[in-house]
N, C-alpha and C. Protein backbone atom coordinates (compact mmCIF):
# COMPACT_ATOMS: atom_id res chain seq x y z
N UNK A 1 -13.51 173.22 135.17
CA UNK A 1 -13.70 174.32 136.09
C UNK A 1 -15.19 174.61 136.18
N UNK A 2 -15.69 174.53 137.27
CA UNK A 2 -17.11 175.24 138.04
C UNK A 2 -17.36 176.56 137.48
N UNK A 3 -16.58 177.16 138.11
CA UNK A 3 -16.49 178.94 138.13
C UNK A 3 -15.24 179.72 138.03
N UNK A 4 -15.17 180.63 137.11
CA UNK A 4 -13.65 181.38 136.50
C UNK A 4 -13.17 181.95 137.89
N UNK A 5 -14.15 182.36 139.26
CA UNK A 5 -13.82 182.80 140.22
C UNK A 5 -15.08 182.93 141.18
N UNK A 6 -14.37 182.97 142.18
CA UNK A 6 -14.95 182.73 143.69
C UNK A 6 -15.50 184.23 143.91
N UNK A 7 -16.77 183.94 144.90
CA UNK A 7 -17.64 185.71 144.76
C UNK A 7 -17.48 185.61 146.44
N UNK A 8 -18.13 186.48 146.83
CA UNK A 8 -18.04 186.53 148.51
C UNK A 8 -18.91 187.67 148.64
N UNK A 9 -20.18 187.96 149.94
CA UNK A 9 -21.16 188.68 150.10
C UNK A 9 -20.96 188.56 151.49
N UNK A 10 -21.21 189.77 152.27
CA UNK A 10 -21.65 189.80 153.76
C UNK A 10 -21.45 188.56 154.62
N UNK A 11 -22.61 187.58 153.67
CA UNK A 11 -22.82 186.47 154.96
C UNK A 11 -22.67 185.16 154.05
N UNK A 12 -21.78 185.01 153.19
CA UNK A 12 -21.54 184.22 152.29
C UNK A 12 -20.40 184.01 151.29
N UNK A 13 -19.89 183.09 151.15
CA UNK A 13 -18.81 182.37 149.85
C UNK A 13 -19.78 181.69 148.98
N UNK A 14 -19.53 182.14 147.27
CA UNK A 14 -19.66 181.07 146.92
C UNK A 14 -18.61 181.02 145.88
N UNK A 15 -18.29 179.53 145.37
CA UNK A 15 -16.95 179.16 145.08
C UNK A 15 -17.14 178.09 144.03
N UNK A 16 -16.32 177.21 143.20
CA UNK A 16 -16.47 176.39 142.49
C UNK A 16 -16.88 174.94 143.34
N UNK A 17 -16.93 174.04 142.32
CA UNK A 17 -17.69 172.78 143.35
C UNK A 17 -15.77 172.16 143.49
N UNK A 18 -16.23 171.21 144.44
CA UNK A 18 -14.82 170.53 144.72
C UNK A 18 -15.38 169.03 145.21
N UNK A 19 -14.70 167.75 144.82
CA UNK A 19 -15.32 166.64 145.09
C UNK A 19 -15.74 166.51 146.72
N UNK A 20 -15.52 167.19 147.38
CA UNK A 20 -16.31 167.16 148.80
C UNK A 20 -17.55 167.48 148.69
N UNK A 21 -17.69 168.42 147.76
CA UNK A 21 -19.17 168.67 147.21
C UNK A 21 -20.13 168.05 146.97
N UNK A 22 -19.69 166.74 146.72
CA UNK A 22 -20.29 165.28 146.11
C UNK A 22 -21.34 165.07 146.72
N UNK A 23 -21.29 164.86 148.12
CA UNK A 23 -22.42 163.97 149.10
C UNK A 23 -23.64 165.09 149.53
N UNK A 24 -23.11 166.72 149.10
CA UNK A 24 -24.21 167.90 149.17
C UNK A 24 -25.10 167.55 148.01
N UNK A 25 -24.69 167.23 147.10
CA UNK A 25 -25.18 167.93 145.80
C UNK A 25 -26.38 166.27 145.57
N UNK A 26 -25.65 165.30 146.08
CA UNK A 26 -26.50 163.89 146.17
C UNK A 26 -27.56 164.34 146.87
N UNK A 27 -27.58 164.72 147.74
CA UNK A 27 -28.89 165.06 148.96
C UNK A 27 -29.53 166.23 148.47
N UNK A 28 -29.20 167.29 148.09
CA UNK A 28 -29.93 168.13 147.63
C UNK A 28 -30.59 167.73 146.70
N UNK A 29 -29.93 167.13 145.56
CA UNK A 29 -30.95 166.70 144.28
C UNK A 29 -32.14 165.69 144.62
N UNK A 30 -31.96 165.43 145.67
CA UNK A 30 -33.16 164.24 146.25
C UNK A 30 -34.43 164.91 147.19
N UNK A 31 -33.84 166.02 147.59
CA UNK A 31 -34.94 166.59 148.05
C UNK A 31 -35.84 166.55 147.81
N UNK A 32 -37.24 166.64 148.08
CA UNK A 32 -38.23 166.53 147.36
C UNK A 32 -39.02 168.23 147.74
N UNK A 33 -38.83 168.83 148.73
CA UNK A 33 -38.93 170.26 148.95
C UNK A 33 -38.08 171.31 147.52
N UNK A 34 -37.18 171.01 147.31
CA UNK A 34 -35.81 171.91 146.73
C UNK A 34 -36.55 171.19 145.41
N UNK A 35 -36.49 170.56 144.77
CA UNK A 35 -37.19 169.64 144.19
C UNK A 35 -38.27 170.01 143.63
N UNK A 36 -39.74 170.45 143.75
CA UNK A 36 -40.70 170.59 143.70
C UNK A 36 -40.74 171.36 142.37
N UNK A 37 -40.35 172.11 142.21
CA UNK A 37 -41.05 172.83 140.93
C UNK A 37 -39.54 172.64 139.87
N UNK A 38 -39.07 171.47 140.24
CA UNK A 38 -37.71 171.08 139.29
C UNK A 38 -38.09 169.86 139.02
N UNK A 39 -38.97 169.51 138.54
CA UNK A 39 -39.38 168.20 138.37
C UNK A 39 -39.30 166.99 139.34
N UNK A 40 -39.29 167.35 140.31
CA UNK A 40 -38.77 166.49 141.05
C UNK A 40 -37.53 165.68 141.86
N UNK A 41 -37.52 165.09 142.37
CA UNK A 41 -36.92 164.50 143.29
C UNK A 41 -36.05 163.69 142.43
N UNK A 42 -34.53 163.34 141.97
CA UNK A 42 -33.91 162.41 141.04
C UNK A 42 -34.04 161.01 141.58
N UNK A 43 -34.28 160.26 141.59
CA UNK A 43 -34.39 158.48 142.14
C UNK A 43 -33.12 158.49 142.33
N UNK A 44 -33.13 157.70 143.73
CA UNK A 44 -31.96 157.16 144.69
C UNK A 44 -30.72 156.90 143.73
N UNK A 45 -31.08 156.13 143.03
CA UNK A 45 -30.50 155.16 141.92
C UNK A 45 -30.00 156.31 141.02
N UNK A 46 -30.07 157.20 140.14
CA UNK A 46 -29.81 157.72 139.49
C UNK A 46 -28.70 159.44 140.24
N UNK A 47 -29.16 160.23 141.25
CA UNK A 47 -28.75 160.28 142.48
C UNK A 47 -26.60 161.02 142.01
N UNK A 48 -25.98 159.59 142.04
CA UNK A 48 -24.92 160.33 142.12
C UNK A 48 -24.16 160.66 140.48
N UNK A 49 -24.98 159.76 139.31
CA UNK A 49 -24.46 160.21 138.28
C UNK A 49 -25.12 161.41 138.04
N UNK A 50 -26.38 161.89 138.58
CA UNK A 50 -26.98 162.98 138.15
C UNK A 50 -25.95 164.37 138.53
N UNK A 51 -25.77 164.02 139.91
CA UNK A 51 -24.60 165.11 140.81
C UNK A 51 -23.39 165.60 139.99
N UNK A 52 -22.78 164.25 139.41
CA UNK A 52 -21.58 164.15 138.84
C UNK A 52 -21.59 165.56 137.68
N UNK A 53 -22.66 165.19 136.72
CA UNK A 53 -22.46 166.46 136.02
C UNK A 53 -22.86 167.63 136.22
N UNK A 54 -23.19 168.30 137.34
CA UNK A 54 -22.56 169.42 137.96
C UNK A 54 -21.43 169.92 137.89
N UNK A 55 -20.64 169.14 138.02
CA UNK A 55 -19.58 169.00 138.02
C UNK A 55 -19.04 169.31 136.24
N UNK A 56 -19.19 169.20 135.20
CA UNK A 56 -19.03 169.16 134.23
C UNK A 56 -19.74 170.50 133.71
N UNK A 57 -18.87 171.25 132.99
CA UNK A 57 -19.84 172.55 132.38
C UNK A 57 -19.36 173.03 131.61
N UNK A 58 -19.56 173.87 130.41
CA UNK A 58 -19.36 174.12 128.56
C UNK A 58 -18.71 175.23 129.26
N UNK A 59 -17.90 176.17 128.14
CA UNK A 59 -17.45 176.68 128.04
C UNK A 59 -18.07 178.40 128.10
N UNK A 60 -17.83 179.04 129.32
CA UNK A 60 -18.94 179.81 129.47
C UNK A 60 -20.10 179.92 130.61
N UNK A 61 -20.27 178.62 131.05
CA UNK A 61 -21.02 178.09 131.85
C UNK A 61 -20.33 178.21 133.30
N UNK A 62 -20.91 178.80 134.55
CA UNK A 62 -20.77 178.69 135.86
C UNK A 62 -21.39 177.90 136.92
N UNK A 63 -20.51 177.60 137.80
CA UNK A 63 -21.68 176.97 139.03
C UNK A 63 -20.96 177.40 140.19
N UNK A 64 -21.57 177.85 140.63
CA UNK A 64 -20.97 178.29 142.00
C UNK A 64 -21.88 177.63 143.58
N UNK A 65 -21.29 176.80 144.36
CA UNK A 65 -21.42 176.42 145.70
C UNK A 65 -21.76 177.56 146.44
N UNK A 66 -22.84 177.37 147.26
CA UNK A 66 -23.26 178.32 148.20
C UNK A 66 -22.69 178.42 149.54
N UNK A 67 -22.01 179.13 150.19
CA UNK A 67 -22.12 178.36 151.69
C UNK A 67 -21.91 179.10 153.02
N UNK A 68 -22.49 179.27 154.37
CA UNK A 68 -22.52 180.12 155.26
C UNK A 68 -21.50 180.69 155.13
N UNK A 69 -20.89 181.62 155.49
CA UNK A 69 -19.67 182.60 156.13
C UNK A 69 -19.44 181.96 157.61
N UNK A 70 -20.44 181.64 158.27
CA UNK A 70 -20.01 181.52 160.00
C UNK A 70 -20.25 180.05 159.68
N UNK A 71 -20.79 179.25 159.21
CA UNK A 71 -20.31 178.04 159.54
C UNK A 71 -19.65 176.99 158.17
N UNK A 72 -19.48 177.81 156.90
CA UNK A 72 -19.11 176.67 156.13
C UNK A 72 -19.83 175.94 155.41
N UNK A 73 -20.77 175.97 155.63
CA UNK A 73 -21.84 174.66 155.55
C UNK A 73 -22.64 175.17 154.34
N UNK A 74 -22.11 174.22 152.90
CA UNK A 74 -23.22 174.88 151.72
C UNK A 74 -24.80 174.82 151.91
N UNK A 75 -25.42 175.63 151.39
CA UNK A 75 -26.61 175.92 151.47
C UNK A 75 -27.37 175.90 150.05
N UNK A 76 -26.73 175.90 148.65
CA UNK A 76 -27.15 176.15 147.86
C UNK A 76 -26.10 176.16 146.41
N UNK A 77 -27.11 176.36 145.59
CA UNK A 77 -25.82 176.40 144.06
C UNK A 77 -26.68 177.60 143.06
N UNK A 78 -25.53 178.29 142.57
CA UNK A 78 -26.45 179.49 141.47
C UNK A 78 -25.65 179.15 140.55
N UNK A 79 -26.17 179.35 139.34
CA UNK A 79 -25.23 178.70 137.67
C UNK A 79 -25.89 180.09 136.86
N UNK A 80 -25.02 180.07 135.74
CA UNK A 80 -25.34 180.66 135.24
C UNK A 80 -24.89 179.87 133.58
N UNK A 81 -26.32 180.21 132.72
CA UNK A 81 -25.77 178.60 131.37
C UNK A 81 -26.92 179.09 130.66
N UNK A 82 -26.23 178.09 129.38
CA UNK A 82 -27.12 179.05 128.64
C UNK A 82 -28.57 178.31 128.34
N UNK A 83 -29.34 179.33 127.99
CA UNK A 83 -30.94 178.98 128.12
C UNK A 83 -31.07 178.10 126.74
N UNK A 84 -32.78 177.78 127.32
CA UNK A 84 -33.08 176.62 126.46
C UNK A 84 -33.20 176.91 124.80
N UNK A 85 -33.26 178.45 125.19
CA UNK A 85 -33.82 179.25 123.82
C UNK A 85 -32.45 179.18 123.03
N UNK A 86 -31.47 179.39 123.50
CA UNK A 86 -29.74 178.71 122.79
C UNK A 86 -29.60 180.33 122.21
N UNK A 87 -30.45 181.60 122.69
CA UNK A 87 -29.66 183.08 123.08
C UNK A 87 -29.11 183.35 123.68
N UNK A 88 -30.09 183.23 125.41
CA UNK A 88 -29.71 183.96 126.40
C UNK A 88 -28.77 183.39 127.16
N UNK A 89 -28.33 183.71 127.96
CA UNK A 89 -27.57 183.50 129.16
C UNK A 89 -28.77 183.84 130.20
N UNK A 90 -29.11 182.31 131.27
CA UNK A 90 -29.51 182.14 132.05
C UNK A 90 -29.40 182.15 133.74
N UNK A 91 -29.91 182.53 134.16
CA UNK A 91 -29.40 182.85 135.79
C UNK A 91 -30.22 181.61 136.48
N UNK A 92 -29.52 180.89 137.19
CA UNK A 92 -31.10 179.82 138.06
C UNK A 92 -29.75 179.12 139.33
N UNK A 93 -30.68 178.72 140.11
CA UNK A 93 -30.52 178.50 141.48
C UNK A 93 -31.04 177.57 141.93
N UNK A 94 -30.59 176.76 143.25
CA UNK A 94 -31.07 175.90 144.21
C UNK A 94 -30.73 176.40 145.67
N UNK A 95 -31.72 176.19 146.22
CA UNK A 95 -31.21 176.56 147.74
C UNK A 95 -31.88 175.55 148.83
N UNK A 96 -31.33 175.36 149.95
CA UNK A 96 -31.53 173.97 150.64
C UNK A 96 -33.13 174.78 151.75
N UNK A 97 -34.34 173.96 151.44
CA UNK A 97 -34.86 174.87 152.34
C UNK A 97 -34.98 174.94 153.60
N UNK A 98 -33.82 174.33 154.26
CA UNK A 98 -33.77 175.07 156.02
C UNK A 98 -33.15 176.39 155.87
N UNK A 99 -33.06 176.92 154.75
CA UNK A 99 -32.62 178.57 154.92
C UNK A 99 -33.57 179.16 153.99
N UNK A 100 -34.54 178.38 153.37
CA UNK A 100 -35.49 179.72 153.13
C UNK A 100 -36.31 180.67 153.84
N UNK A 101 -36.37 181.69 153.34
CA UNK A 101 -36.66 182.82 154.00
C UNK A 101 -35.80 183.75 154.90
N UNK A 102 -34.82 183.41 154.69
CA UNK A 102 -33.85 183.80 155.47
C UNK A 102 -32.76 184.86 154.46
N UNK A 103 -32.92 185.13 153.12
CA UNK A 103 -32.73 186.30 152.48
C UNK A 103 -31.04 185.67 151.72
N UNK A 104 -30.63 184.46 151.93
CA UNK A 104 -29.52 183.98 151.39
C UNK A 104 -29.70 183.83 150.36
N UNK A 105 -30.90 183.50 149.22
CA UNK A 105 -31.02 183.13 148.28
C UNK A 105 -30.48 185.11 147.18
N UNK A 106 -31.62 185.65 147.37
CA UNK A 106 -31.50 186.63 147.14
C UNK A 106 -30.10 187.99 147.22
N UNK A 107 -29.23 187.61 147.95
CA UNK A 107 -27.83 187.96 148.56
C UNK A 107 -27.01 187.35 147.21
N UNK A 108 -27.08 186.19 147.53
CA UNK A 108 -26.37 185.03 146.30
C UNK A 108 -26.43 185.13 145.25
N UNK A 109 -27.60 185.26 144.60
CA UNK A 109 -28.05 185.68 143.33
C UNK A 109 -27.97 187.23 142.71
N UNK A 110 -28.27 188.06 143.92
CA UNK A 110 -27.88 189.52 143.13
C UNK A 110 -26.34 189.61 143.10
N UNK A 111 -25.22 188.77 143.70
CA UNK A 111 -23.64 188.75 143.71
C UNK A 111 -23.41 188.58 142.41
N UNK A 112 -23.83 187.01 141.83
CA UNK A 112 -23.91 186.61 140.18
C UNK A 112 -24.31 187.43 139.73
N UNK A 113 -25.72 188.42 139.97
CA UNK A 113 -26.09 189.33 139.00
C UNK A 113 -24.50 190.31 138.57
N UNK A 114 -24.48 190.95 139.20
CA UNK A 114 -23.41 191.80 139.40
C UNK A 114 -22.13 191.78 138.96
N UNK A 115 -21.78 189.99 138.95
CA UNK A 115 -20.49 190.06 138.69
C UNK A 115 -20.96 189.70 137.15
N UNK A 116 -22.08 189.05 136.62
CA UNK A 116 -22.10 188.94 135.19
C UNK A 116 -22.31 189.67 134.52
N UNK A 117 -22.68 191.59 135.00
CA UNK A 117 -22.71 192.32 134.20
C UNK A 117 -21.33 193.20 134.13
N UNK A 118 -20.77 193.61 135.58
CA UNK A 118 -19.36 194.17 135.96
C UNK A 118 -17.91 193.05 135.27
N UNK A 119 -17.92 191.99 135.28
CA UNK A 119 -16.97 191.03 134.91
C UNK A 119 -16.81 190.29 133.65
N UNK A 120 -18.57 189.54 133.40
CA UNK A 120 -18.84 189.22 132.14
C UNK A 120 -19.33 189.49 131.28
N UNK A 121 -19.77 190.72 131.23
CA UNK A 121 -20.34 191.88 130.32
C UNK A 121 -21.38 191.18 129.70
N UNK A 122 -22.21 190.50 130.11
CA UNK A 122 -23.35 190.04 129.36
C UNK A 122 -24.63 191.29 129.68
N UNK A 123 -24.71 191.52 128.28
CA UNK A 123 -26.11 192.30 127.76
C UNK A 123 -27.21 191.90 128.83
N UNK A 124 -27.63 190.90 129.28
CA UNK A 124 -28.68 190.17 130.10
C UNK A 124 -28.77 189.42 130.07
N UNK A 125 -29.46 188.49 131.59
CA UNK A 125 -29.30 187.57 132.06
C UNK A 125 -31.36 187.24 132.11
N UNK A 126 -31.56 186.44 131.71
CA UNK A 126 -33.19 185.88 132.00
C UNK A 126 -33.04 184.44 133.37
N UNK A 127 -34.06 184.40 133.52
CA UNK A 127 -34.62 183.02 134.35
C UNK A 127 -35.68 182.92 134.18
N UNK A 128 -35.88 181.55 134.34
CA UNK A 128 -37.02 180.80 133.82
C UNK A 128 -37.71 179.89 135.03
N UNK A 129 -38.98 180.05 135.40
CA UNK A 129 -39.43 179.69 136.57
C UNK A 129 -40.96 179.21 136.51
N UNK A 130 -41.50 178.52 137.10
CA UNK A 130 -42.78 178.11 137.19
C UNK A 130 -43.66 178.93 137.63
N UNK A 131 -44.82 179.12 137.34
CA UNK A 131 -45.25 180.08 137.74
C UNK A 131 -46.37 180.15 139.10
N UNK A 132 -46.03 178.83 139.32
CA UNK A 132 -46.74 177.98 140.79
C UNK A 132 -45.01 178.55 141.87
N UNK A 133 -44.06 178.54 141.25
CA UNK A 133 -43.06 179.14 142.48
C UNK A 133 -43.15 180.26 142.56
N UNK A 134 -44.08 181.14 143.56
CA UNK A 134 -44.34 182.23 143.92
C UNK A 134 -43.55 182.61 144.73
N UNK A 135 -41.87 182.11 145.57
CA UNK A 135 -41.09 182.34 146.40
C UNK A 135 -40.39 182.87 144.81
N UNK A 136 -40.07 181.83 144.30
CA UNK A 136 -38.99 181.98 142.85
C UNK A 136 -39.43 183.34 142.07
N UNK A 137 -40.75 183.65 142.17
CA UNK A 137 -41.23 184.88 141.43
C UNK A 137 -40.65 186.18 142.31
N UNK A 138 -41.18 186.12 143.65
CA UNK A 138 -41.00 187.60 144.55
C UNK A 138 -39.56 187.48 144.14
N UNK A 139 -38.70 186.74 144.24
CA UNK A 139 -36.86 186.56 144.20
C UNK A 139 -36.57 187.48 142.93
N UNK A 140 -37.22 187.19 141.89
CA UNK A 140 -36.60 187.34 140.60
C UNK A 140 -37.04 188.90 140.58
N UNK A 141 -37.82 189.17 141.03
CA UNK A 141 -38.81 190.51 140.96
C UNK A 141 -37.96 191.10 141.94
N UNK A 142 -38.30 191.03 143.03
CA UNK A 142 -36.49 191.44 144.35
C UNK A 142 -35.36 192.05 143.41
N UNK A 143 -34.59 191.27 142.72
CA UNK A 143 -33.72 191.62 141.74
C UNK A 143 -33.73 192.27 140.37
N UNK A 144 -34.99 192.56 140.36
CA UNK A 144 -34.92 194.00 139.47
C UNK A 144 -35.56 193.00 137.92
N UNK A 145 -35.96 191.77 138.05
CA UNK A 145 -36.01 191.09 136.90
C UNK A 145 -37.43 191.40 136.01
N UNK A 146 -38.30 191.18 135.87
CA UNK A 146 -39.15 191.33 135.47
C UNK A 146 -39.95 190.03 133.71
N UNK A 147 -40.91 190.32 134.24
CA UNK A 147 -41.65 188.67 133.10
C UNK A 147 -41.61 189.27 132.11
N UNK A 148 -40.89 188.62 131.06
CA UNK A 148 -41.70 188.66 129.55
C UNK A 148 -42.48 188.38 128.69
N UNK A 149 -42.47 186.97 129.30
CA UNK A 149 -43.62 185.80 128.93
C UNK A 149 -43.65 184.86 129.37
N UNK A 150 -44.87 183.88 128.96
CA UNK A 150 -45.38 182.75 129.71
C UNK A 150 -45.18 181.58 128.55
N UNK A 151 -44.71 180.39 128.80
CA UNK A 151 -44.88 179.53 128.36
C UNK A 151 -45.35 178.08 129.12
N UNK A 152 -45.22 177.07 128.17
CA UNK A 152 -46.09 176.01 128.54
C UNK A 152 -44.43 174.94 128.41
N UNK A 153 -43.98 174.45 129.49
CA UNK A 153 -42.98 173.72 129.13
C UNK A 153 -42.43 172.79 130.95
N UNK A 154 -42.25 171.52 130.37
CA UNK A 154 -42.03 170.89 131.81
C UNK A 154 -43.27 170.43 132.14
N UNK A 155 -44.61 170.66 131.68
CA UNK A 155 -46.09 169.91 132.41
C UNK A 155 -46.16 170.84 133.04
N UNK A 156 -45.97 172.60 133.03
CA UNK A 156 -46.47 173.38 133.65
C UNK A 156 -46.08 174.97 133.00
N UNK A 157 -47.12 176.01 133.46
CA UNK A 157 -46.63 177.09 132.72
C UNK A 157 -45.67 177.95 133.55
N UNK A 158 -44.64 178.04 132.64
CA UNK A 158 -43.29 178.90 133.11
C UNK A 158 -43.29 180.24 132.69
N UNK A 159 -42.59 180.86 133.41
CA UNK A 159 -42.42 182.57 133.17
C UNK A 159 -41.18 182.74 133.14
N UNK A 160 -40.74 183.11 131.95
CA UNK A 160 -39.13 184.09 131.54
C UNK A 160 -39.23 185.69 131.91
N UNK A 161 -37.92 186.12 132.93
CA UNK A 161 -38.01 187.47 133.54
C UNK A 161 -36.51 187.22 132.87
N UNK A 162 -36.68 188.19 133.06
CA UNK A 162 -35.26 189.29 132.01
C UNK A 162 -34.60 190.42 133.19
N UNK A 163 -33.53 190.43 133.47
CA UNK A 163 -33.04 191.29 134.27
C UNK A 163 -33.26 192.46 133.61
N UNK A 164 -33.37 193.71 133.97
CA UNK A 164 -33.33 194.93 134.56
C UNK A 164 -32.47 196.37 134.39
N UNK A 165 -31.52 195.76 133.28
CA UNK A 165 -30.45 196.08 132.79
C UNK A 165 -30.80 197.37 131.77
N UNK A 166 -30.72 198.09 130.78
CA UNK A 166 -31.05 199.09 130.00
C UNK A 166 -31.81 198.73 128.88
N UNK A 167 -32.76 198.75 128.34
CA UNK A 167 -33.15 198.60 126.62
C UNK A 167 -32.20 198.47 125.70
N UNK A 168 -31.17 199.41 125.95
CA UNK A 168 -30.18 199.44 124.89
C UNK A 168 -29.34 197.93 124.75
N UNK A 169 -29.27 196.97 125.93
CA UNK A 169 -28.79 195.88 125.76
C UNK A 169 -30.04 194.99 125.29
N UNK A 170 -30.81 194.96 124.32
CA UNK A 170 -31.52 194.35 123.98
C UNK A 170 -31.18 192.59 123.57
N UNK A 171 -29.95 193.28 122.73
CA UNK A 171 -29.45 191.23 122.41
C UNK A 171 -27.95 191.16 123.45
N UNK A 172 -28.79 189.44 123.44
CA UNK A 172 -27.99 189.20 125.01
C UNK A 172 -26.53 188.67 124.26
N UNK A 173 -25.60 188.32 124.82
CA UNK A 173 -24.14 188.02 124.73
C UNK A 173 -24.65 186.21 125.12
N UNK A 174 -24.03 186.06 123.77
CA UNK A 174 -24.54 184.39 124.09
C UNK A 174 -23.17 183.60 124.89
N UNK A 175 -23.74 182.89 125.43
CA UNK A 175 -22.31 182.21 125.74
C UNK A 175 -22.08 180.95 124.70
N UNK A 176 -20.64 181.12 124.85
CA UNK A 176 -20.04 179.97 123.55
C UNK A 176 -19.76 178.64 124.06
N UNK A 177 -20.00 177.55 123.14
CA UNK A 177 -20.25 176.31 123.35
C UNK A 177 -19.12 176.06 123.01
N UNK A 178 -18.10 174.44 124.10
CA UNK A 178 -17.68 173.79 123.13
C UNK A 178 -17.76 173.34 122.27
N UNK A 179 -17.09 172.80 121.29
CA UNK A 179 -17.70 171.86 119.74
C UNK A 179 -17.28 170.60 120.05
């Protein structure tokens, strides 16, 4: 399973992946726009096993498909998994950019916010972002997130923002791994 459940916003579904999903998630990962501050573009060749585990996710772990309301047509993926730090529970995203700027990203992502504090009671949610993605920064900041720190990781320096949530949730609700 993708996602324990399907979210829905104004101008948007998003939903678990389903093997139709397949030939989105190939092209998106190749992007080299969407791409850019994700290391890159995956080689042709590598491409659909990379996709595949999308598809695959621990126990705890979400992915949810993005996709218009008026036409269907995914636009994007938000997950939520756990961080590298093996505390937090992580919030992060892809979105296709013939709809950036267009406020879908931000819609999508405050839905997950919402349902992971109303549904999955997690203490807080961080993301982790480059600090050359100045779209990825205003987004996270949009949503109430805010930086904690800077690190050096990936061949570039990243910034961890921490949602917005109370002090009193200081330690986050880890999510549990299979064994």
């Amino acid at each position: 399973m993708t996602c324990s459940r399907s979210l829905e916003t104004e101008r948007l579904f998003l939903r678990g992946l389903s093997a139709t999903d397949l030939p989105f998630i190939v092209g998106f990962i190749g992007d080299e726009r969407v791409r850019r501050f994700l290391g890159g573009p995956i080689p042709a060749e590598r491409r659909e096993a990379a996709a595949s585990g999308y598809f695959v996710t621990d126990e705890g772990e979400e992915v949810w498909l993005v996709e218009t309301k008026s036409t269907l047509r995914p636009i994007g993926l938000v997950f939520i998994s756990k961080h590298r730090d093996g505390l937090d529970s992580e919030l992060s995203y892809q979105f296709s950019s013939s709809v950036w700027g267009m406020g879908y990203a931000t819609e999508a992502t405050r839905c997950v916010l919402n349902y992971a504090v109303n549904d999955l009671h997690l203490g807080r949610l961080i993301a982790e972002t480059q600090s050359a993605n100045k779209a990825s920064c205003r987004l996270l900041e949009t949503l109430g997130m805010s930086e904690q720190y800077r690190v050096q990781r990936f061949g570039a320096e990243q910034i961890i923002y921490r949602s917005g949530w109370p002090e009193d949730a200081r330690e986050a609700k880890p999510l549990s791994r299979k064994s």
